[in-house]
Structures are given as structure tokens and as C-alpha cells.
N, C-alpha and C. Protein backbone atom coordinates (compact mmCIF):
# COMPACT_ATOMS: atom_id res chain seq x y z
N UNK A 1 8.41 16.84 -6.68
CA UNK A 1 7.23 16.57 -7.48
C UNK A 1 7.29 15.12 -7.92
N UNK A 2 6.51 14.43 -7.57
CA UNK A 2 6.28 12.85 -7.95
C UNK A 2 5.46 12.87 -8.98
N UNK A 3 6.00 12.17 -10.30
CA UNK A 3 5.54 11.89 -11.20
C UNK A 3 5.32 10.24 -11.73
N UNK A 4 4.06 9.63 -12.83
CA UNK A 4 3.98 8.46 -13.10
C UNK A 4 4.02 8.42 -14.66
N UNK A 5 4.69 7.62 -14.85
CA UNK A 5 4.52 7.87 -16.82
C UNK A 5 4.30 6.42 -17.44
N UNK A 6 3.11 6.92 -17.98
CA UNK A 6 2.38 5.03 -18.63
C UNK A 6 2.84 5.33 -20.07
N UNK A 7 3.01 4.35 -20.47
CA UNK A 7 3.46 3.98 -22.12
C UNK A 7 3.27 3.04 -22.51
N UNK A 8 2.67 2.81 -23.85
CA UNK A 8 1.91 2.10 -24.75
C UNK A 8 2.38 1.52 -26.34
N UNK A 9 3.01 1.00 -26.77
CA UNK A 9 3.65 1.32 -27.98
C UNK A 9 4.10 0.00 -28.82
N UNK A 10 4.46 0.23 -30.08
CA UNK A 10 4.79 -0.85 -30.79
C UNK A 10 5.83 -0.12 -31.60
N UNK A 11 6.67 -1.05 -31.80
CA UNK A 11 7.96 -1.04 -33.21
C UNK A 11 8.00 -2.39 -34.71
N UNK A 12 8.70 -2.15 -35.39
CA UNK A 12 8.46 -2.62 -36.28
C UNK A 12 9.69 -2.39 -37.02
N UNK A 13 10.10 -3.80 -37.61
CA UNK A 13 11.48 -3.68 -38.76
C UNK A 13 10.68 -2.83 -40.62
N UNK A 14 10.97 -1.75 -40.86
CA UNK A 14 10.91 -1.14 -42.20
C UNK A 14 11.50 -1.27 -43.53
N UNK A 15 13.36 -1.52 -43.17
CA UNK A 15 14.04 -2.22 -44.31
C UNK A 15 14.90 -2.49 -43.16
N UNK A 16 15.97 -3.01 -43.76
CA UNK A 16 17.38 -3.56 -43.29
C UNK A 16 18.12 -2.50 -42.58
N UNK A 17 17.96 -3.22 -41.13
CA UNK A 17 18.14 -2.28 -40.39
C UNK A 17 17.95 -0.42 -39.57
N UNK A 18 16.61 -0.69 -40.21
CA UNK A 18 16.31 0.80 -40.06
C UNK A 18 14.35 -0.23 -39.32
N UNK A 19 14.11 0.94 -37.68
CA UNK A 19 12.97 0.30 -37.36
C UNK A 19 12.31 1.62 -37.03
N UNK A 20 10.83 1.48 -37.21
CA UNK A 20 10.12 2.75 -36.82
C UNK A 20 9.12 1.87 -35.51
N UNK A 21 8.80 2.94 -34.77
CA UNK A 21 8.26 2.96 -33.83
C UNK A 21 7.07 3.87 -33.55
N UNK A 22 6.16 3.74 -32.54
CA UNK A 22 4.81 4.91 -32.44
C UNK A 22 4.46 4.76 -30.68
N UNK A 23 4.58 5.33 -29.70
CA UNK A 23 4.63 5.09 -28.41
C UNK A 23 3.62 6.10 -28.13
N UNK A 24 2.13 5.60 -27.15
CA UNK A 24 1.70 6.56 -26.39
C UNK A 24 2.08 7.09 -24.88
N UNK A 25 2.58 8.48 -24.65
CA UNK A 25 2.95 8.46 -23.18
C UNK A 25 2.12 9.45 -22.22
N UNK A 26 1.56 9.02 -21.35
CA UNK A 26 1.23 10.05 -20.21
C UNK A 26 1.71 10.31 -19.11
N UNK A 27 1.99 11.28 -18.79
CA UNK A 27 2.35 11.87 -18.10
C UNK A 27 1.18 12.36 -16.80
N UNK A 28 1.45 11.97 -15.51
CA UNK A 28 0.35 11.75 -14.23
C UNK A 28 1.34 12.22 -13.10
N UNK A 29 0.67 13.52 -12.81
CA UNK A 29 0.93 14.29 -11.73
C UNK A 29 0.04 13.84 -10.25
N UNK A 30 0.42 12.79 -9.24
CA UNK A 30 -0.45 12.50 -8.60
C UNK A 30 -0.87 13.42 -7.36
N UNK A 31 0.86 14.40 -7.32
CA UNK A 31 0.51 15.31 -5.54
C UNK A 31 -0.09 16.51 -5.89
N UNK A 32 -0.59 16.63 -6.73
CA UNK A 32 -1.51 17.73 -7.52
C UNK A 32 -0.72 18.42 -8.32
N UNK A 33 0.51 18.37 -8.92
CA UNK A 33 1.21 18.86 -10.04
C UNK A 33 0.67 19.47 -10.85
N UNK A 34 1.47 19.59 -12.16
CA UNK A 34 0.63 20.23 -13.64
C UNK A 34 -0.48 18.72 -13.52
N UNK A 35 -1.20 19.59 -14.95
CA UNK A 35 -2.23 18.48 -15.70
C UNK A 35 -1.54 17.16 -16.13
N UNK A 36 -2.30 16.50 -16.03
CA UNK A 36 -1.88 15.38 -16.82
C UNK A 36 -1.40 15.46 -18.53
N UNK A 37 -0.63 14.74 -19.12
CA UNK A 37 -0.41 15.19 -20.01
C UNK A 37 0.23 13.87 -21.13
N UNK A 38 -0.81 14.14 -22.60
CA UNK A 38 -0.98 12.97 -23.35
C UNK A 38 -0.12 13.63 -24.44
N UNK A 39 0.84 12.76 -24.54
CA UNK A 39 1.78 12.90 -25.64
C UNK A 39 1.77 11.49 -27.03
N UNK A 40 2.41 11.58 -27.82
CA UNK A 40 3.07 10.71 -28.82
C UNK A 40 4.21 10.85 -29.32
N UNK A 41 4.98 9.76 -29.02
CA UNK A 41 6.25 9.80 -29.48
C UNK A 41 6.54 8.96 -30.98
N UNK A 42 6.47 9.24 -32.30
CA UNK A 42 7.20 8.42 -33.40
C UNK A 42 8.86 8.89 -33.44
N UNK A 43 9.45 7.39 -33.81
CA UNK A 43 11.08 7.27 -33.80
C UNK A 43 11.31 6.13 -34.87
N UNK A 44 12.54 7.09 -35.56
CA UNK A 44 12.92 5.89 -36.37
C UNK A 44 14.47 5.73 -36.27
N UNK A 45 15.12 4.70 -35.85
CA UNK A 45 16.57 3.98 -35.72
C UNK A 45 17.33 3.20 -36.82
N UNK A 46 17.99 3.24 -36.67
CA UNK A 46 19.05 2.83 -37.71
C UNK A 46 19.93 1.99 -37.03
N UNK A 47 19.62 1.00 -36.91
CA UNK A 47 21.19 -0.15 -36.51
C UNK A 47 22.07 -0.60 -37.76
N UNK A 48 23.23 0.76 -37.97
CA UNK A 48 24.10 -0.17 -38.67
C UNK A 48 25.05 -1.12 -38.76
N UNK A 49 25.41 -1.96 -39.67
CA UNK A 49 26.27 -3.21 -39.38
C UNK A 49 27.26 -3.06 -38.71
N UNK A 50 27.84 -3.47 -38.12
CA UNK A 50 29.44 -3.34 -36.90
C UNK A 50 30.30 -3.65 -38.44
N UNK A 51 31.27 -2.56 -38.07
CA UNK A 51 32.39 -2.90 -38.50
C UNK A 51 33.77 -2.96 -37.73
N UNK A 52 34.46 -4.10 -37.34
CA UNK A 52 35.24 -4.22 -36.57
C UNK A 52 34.30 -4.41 -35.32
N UNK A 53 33.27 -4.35 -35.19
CA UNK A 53 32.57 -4.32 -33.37
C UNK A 53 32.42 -2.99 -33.19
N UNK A 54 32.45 -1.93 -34.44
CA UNK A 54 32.03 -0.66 -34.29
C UNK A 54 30.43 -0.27 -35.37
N UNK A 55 29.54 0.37 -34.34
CA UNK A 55 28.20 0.97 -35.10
C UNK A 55 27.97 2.21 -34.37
N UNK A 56 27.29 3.03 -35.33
CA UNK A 56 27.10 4.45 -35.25
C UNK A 56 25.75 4.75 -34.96
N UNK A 57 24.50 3.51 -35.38
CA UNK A 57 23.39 4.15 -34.68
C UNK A 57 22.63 4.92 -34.32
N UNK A 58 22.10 5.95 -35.55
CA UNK A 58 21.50 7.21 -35.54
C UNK A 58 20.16 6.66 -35.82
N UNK A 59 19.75 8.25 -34.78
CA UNK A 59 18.30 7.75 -34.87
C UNK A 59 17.14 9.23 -34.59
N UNK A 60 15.94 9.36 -35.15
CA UNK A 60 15.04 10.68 -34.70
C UNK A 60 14.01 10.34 -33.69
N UNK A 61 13.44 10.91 -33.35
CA UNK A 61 11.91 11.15 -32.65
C UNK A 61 11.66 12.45 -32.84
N UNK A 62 10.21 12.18 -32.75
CA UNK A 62 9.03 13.26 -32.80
C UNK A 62 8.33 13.29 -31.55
N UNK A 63 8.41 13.91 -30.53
CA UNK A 63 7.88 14.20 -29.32
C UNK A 63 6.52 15.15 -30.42
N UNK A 64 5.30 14.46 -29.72
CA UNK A 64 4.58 15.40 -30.03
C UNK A 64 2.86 15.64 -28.80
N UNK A 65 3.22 16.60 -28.23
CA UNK A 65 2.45 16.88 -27.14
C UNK A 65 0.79 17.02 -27.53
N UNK A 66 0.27 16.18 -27.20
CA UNK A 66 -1.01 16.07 -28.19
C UNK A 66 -2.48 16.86 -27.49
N UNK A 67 -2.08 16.83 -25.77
CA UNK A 67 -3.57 17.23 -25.48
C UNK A 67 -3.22 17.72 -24.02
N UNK A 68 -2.91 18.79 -23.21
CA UNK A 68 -2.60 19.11 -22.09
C UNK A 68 -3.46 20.31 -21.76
N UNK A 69 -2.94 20.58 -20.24
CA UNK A 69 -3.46 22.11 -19.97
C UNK A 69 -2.30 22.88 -19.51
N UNK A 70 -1.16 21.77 -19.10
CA UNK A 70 0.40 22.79 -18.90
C UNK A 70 0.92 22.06 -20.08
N UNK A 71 2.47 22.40 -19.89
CA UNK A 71 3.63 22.19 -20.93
C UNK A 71 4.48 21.22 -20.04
N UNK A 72 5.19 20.53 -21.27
CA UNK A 72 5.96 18.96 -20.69
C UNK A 72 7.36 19.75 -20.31
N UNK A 73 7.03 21.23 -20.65
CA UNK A 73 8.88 21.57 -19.79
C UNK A 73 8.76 23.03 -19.78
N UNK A 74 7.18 23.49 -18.85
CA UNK A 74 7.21 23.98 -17.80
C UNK A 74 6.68 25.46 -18.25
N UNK A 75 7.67 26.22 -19.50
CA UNK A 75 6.91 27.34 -19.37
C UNK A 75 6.42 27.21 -21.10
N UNK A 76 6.24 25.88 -21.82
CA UNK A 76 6.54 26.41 -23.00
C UNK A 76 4.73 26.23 -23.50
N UNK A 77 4.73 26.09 -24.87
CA UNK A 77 2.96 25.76 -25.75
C UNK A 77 2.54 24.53 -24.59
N UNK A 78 1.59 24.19 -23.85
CA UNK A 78 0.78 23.00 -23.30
C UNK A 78 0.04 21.94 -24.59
N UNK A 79 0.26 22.15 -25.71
CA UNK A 79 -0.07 21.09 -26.46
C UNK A 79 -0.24 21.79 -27.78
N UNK A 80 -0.33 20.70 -28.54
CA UNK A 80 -0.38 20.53 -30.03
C UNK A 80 0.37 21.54 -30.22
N UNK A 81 1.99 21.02 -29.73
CA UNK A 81 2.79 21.33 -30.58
C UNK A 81 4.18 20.01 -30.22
N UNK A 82 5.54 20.33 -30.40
CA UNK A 82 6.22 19.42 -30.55
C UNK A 82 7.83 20.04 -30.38
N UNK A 83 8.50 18.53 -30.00
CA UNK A 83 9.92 18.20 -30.54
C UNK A 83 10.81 17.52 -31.06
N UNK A 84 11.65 17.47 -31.44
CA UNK A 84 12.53 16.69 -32.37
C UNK A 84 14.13 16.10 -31.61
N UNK A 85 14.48 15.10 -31.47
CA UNK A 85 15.73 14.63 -30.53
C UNK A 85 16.49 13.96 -32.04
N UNK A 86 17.24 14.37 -31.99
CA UNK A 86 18.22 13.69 -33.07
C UNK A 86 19.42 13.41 -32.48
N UNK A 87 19.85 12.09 -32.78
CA UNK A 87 20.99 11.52 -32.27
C UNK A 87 21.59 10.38 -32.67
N UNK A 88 22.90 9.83 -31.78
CA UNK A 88 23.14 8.97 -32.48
C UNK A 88 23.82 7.85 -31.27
N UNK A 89 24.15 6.67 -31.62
CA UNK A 89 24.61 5.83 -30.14
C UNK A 89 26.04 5.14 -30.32
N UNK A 90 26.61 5.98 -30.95
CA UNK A 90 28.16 4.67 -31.29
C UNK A 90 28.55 4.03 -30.41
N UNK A 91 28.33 2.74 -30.62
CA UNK A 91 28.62 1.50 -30.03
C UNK A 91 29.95 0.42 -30.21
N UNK A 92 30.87 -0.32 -29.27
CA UNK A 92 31.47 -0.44 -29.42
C UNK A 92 31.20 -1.89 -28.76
N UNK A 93 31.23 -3.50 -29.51
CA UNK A 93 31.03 -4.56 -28.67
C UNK A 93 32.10 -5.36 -28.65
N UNK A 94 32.68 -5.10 -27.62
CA UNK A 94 34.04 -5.91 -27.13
C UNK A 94 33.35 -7.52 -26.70
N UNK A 95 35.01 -8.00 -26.30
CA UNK A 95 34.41 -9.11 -26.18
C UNK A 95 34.35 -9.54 -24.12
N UNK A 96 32.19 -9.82 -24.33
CA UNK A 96 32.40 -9.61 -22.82
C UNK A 96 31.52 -8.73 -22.34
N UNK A 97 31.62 -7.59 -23.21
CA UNK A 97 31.03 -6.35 -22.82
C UNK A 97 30.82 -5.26 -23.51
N UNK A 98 30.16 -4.33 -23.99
CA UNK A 98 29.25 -3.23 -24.81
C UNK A 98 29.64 -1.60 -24.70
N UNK A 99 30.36 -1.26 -24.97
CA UNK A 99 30.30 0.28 -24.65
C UNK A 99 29.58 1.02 -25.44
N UNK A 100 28.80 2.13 -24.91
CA UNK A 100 28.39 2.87 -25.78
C UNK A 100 28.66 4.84 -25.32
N UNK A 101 28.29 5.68 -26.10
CA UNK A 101 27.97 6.95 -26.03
C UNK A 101 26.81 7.46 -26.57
N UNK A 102 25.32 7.39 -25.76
CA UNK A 102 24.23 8.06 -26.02
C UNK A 102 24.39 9.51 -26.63
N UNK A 103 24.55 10.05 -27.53
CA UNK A 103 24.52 11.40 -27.94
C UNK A 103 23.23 12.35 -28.79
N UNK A 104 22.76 13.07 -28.00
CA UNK A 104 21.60 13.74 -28.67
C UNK A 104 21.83 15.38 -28.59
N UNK A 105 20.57 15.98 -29.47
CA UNK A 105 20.04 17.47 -28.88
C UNK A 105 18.95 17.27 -29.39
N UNK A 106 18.22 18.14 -28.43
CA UNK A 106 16.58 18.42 -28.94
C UNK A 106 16.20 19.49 -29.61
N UNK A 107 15.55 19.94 -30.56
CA UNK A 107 15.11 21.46 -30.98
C UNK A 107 14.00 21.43 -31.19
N UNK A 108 13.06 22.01 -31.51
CA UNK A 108 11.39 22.52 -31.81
C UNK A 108 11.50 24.11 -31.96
N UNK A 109 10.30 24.28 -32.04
CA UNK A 109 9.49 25.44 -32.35
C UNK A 109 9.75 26.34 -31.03
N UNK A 110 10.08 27.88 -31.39
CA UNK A 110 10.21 28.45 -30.15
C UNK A 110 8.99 28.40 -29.07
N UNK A 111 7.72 28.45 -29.76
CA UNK A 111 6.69 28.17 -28.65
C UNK A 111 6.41 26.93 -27.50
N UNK A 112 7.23 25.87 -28.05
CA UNK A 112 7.43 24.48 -27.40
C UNK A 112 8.04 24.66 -26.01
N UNK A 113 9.31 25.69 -26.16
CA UNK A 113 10.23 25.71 -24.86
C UNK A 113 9.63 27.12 -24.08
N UNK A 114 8.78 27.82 -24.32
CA UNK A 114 8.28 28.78 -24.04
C UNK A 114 7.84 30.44 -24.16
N UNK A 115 7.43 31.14 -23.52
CA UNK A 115 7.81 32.69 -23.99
C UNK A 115 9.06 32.80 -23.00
N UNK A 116 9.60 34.08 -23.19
CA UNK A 116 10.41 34.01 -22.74
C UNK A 116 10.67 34.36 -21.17
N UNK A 117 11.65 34.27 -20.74
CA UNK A 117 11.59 34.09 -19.03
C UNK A 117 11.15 35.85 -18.56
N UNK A 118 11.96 36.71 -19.11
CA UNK A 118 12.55 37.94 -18.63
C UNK A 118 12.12 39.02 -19.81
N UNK A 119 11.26 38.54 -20.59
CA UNK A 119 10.63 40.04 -21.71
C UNK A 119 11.80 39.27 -22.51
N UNK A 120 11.18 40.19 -23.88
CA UNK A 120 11.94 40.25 -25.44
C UNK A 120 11.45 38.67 -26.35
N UNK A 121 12.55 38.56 -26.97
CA UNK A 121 11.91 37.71 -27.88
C UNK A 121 12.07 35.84 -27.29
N UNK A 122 11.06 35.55 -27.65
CA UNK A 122 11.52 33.84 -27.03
C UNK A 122 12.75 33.31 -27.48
N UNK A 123 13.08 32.70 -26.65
CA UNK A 123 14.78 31.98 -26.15
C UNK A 123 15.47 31.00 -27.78
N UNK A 124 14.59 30.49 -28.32
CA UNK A 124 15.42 29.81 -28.97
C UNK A 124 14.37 28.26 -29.65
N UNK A 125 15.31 27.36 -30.29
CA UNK A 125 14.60 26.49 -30.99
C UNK A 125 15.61 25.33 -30.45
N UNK A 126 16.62 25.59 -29.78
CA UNK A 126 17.29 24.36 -29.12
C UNK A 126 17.11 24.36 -27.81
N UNK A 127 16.50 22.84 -27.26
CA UNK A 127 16.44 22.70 -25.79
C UNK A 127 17.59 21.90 -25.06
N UNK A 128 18.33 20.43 -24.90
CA UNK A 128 19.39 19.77 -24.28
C UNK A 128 20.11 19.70 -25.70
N UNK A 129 21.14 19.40 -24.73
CA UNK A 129 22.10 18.74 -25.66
C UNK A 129 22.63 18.00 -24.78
N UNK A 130 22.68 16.17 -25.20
CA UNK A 130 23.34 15.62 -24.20
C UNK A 130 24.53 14.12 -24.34
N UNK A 131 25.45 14.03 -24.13
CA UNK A 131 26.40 12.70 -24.54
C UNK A 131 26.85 12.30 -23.19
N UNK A 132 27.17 10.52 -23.28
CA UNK A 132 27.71 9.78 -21.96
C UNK A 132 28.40 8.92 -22.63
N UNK A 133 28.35 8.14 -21.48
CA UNK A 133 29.13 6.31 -21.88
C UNK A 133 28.47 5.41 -20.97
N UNK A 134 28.66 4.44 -21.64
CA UNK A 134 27.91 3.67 -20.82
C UNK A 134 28.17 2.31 -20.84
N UNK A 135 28.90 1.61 -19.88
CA UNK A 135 29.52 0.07 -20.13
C UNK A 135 28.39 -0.96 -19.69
N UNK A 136 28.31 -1.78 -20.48
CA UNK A 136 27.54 -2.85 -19.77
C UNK A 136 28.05 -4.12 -20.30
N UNK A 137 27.67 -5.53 -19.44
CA UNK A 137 28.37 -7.00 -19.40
C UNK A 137 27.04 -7.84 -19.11
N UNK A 138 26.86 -8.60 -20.20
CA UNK A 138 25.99 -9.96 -19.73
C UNK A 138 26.03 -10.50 -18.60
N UNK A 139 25.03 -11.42 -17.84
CA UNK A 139 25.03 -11.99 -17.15
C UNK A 139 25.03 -13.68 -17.47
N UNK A 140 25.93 -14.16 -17.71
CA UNK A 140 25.78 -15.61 -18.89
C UNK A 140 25.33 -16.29 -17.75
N UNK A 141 25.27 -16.52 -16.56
CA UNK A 141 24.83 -17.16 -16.09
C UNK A 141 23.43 -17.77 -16.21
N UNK A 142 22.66 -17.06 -16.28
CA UNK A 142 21.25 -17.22 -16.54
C UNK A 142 21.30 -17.91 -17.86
N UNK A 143 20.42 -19.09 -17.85
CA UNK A 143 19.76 -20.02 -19.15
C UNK A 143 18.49 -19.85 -19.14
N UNK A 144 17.90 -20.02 -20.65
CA UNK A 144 16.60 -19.72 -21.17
C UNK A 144 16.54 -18.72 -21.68
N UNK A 145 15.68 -18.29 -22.05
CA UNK A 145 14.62 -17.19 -23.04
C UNK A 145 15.28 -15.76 -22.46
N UNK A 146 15.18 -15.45 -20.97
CA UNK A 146 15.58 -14.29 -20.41
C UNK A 146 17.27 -14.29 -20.81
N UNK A 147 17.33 -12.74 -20.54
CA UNK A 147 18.93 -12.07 -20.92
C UNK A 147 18.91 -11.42 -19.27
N UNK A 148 20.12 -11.32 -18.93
CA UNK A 148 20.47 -10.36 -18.14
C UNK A 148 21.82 -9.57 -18.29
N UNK A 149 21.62 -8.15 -17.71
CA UNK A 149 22.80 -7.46 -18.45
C UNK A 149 23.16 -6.49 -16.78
N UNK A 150 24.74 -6.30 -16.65
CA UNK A 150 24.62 -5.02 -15.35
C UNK A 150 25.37 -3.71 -16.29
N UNK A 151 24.96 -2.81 -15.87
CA UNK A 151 25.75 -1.35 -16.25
C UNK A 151 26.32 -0.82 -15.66
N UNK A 152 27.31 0.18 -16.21
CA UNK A 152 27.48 1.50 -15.44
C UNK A 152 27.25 2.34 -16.19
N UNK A 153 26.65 3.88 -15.77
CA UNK A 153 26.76 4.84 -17.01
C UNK A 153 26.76 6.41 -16.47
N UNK A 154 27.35 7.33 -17.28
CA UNK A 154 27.83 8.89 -16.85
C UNK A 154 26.93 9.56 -18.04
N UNK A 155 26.20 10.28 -17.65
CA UNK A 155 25.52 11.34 -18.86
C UNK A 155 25.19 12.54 -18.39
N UNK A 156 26.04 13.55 -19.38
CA UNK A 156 25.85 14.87 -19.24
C UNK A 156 25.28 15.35 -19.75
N UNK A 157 24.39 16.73 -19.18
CA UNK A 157 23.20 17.08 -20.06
C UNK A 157 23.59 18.66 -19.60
N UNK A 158 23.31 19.28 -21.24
CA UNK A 158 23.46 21.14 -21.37
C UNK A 158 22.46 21.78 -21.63
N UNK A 159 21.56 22.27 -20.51
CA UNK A 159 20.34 22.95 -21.11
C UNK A 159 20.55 24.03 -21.70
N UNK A 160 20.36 24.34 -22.86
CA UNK A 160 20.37 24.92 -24.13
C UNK A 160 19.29 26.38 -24.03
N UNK A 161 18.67 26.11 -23.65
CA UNK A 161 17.40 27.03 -23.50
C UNK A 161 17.04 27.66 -21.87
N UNK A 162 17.27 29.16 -22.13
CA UNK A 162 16.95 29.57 -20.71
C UNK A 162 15.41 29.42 -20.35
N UNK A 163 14.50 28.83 -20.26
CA UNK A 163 13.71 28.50 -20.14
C UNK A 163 13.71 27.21 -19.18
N UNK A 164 14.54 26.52 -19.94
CA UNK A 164 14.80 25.42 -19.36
C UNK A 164 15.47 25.31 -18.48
N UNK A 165 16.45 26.30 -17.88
CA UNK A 165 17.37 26.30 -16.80
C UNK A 165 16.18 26.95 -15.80
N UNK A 166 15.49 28.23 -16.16
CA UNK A 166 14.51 28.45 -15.03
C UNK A 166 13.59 27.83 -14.58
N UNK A 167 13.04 26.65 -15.49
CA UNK A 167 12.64 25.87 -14.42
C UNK A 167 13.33 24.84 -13.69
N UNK A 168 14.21 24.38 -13.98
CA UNK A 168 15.44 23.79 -13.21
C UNK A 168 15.39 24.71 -11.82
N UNK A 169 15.78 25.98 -11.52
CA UNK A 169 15.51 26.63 -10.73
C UNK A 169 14.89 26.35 -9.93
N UNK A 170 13.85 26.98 -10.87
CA UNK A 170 12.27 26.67 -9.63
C UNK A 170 12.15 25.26 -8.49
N UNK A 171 12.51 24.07 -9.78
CA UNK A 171 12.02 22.75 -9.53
C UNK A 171 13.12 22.47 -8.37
N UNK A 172 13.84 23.02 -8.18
CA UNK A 172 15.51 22.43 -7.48
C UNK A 172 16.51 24.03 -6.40
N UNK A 173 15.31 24.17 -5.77
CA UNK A 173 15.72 25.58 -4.75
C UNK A 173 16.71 26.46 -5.18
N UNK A 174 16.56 27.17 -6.64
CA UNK A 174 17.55 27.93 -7.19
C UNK A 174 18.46 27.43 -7.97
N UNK A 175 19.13 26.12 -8.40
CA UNK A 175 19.95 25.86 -9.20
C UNK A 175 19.71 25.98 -10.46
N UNK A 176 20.15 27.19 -10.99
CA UNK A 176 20.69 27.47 -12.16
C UNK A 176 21.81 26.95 -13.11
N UNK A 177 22.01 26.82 -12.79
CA UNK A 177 23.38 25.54 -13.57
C UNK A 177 22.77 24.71 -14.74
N UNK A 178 23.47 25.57 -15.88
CA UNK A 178 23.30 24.78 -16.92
C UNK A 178 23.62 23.51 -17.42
N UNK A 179 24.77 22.48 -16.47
CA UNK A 179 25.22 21.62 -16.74
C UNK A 179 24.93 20.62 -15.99
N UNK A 180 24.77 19.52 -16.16
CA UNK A 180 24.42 18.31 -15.09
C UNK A 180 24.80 16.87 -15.49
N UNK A 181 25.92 16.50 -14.50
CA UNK A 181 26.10 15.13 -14.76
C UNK A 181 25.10 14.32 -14.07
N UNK A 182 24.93 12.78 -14.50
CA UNK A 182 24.06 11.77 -13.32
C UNK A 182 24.68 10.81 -14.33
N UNK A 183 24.89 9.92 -13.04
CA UNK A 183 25.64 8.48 -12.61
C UNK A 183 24.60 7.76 -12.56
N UNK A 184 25.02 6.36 -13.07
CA UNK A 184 24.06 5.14 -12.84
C UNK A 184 24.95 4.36 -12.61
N UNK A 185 24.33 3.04 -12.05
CA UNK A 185 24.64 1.27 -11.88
C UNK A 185 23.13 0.91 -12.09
N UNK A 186 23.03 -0.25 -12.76
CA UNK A 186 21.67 -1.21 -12.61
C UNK A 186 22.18 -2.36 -13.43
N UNK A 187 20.81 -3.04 -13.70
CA UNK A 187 20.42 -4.68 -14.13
C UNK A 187 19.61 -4.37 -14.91
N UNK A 188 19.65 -4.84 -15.93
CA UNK A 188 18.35 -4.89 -16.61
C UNK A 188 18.16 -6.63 -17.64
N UNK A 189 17.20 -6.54 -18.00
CA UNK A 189 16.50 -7.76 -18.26
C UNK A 189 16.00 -7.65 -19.35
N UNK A 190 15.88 -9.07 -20.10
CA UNK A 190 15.01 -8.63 -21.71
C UNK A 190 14.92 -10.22 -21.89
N UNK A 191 14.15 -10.26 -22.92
CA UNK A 191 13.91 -11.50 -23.44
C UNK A 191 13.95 -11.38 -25.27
């Protein structure tokens, strides 16, 4: 299933070190998939001060599914309703190079992740739960305004919700498997 996702958004410093954010996202099924699907994401972060070259970095979002005709994960409410990702990023900046551990879980409303797969009562109010690492190193070479950075990174993800493993299923010729690592390398860029 080929998917396109446009996003729209602004952030903003609130106090010292704490930034809120408001992102519009859609979601565009082009090979005739689900509906298209208009969400909003608000998040608020916390960069706290390094101590020693150590920060902890907690932070929320509000996934909130604003206007669909399916659901953003498959069997659950198709709109006006929501989720919540709470997490945190402890960071570690050596000298040279950045480590971190992305760590989250998501929960909402049982209607969010769906009815349930197999009869009885719906599955639950937790959907992933997920932590990695992730090294990355400047590129000092580059002068001017632009940054460049390369990575590596490992993140495991526990779907929490049988709902969420059956469509894993569906989407992936039977794999049921609640657990899933994925590997990266890239570049990325900023100014």
C-alpha cells in the first residue's frame, strides 16, 4: 500500500525550554487505499539542560484524527477521536557525536484502536510501545548556514493492542508478530 503524508505546522518557544507545537497531517491513499485522512497533531517538549552532556527530554502529543471515513490504524473510530504518545529522548552529547534512545507508548480511548478483532470486549487503551538508539556525527565539513549530520539507528516497536497486530497481519501476508525491529543509516540536513 503506497502512501503520501503532507504536513503543515508551526512550533514555538513557551518558557525555558519547554516548546509547543500544532502540525496539520494528511494522510493520501493514492492506489485506492482507505480514505484520505485529516488529522492534527499538538506536542509539547521539554529540552532539559545537559548535565554532564546528559538530557532526558520528555515530551507529549495529541494525535487527533479530525475528519476521515476509515481509521489511521485500521480497525479502530475513523475520526473525531484520538491519541496520546508520551515519551521521552535521553540524550547523551559526546564529543563528536550524539547518542540518543527514542522511548515512547501510545494509549487512547478503546474506540481509537478498534472493536475488537474476535467478539467480547475491545482490546485495550494501549497501542506501541517503543525504545532505540540512535548515534549520529556532524558533518563539519560543510560551511554556512546549512548543518549536516549521518546516523545510525535500531528501534524496536511492541504492538500492545491486538488490533494492531491484526492488521499487521493483514497488511504483511500473515505476520503476526508482535515485535519488530528496523534499522536505519541516513543524512540529514537542517539549517
Amino acid at each position: 500500500m503506497n502512501e503520501f503524508d503532507f504536513a503543515l505546522g508551526v512550533s514555538a518557544p513557551l518558557a525555558k525550554g519547554l516548546t509547543g507545537s500544532v502540525e496539520y497531517v494528511q494522510f493520501t491513499f493514492p492506489a485506492g487505499g482507505p480514505f484520505d485522512q485529516h488529522n492534527i497533531e499538538f506536542a509539547l517538549k521539554y529540552a532539559d539542560t545537559p548535565k554532564n552532556s546528559f538530557s532526558f527530554n520528555p515530551y507529549a502529543k495529541l494525535f487527533w484524527a479530525v475528519d476521515s471515513k476509515s481509521s489511521t490504524v485500521g480497525f479502530g473510530k475513523p475520526e473525531k477521536t484520538f491519541d496520546v504518545e508520551l515519551g521521552l529522548v535521553p540524550t547523551y552529547s559526546g564529543d563528536g557525536f550524539t547518542l540518543s534512545a527514542p522511548t515512547w507508548i501510545t494509549v487512547g480511548p478503546k474506540s481509537y484502536w478498534g472493536s475488537p478483532v474476535s467478539g467480547g470486549t475491545p482490546d485495550g487503551n494501549a497501542g506501541v510501545a517503543s525504545t532505540g538508539l540512535k548515534v549520529s556525527a556532524p558533518l563539519s565539513f560543510l560551511k554556512g548556514g546549512a548543518k549536516a549530520s549521518v546516523y545510525a539507528s535500531a528501534q524496536y516497536y511492541h504492538l500492545i493492542n491486538d488490533n494492531l497486530v491484526a492488521l499487521k497481519s493483514a497488511l504483511n501476508s500473515g505476520d503476526n508478530d508482535r515485535d519488530q525491529l528496523v534499522l536505519g543509516v541516513g543524512l540529514g540536513f537542517g539549517f
